[in-house]
Every structure is written in structure tokens, then in C-alpha cells.
Protein backbone atom coordinates (compact mmCIF):
# COMPACT_ATOMS: atom_id res chain seq x y z
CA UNK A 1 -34.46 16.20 -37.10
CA UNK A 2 -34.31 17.66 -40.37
CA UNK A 3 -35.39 15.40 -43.02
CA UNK A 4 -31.88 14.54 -45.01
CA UNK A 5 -30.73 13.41 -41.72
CA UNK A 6 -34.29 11.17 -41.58
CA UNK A 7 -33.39 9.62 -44.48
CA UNK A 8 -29.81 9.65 -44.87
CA UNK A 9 -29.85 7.16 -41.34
CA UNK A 10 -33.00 5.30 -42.47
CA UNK A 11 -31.12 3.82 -45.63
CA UNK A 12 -28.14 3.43 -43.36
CA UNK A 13 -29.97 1.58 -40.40
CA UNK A 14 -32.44 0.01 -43.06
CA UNK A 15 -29.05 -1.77 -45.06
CA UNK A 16 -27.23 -2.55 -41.61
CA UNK A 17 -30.42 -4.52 -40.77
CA UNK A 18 -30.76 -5.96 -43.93
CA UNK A 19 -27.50 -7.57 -43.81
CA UNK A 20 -28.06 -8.28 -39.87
CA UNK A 21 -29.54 -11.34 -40.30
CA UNK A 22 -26.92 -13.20 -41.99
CA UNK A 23 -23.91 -12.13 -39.24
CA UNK A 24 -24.70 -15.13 -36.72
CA UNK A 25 -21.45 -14.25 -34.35
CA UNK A 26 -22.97 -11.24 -31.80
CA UNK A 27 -19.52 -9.80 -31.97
CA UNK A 28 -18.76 -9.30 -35.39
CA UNK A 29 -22.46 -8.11 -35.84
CA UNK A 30 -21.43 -5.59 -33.05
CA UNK A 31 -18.09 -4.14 -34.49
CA UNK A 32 -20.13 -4.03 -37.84
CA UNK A 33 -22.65 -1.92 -36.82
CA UNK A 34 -20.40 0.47 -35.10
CA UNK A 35 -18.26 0.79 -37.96
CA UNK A 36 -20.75 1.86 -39.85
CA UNK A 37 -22.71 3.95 -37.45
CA UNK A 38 -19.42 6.00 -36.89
CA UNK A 39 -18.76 5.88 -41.06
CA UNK A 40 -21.96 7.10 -41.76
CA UNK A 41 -21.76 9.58 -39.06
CA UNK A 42 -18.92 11.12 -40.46
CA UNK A 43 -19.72 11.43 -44.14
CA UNK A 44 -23.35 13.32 -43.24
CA UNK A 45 -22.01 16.55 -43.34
CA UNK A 46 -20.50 15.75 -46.81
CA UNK A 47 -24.01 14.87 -47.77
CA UNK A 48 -25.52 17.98 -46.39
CA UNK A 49 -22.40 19.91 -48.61
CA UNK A 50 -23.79 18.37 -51.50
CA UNK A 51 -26.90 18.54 -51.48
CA UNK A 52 -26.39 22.36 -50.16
CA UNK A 53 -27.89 22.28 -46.77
């Protein structure tokens, strides 16, 4: 794994369980974390564009 992938999920996974704790309903804690698995899984090759990978 290339290291702007590393990082680019680390912040991702690192704010999704930083906000984790206050979702109490399993559910909505679900759908939010596939959201924004699948969000942040499409905008990584914009990030490698950018940053010219």
C-alpha cells in the first residue's frame, strides 16, 4: 500500500472512529460508516490527481 493511500484512510478511519462513539443506534452507526467508506473510496483517485501520483 503506497503511503497516500496509508494515510489518506488513516484520517478517514481515524475521524469515523472519532465520531463512533457518540452514534449509540448500531444501525445508523452502520449506514454511516459505509457512506463514508464508499465516499472516501471514491474521491482517492482525486487525491492521488492532486497530489500527482
Amino acid at each position: 500500500m503506497d503511503p497516500v493511500n496509508l494515510t489518506y484512510y488513516a484520517v478517514i478511519c481515524g475521524g469515523l472512529a472519532a465520531y463512533a462513539p457518540y452514534v449509540r443506534n448500531v444501525a445508523v452507526r452502520t449506514v454511516v460508516g459505509l457512506c463514508l467508506g464508499g465516499f472516501s473510496a471514491m474521491m482517492l483517485p482525486l487525491v492521488h490527481f492532486f497530489l500527482g501520483f
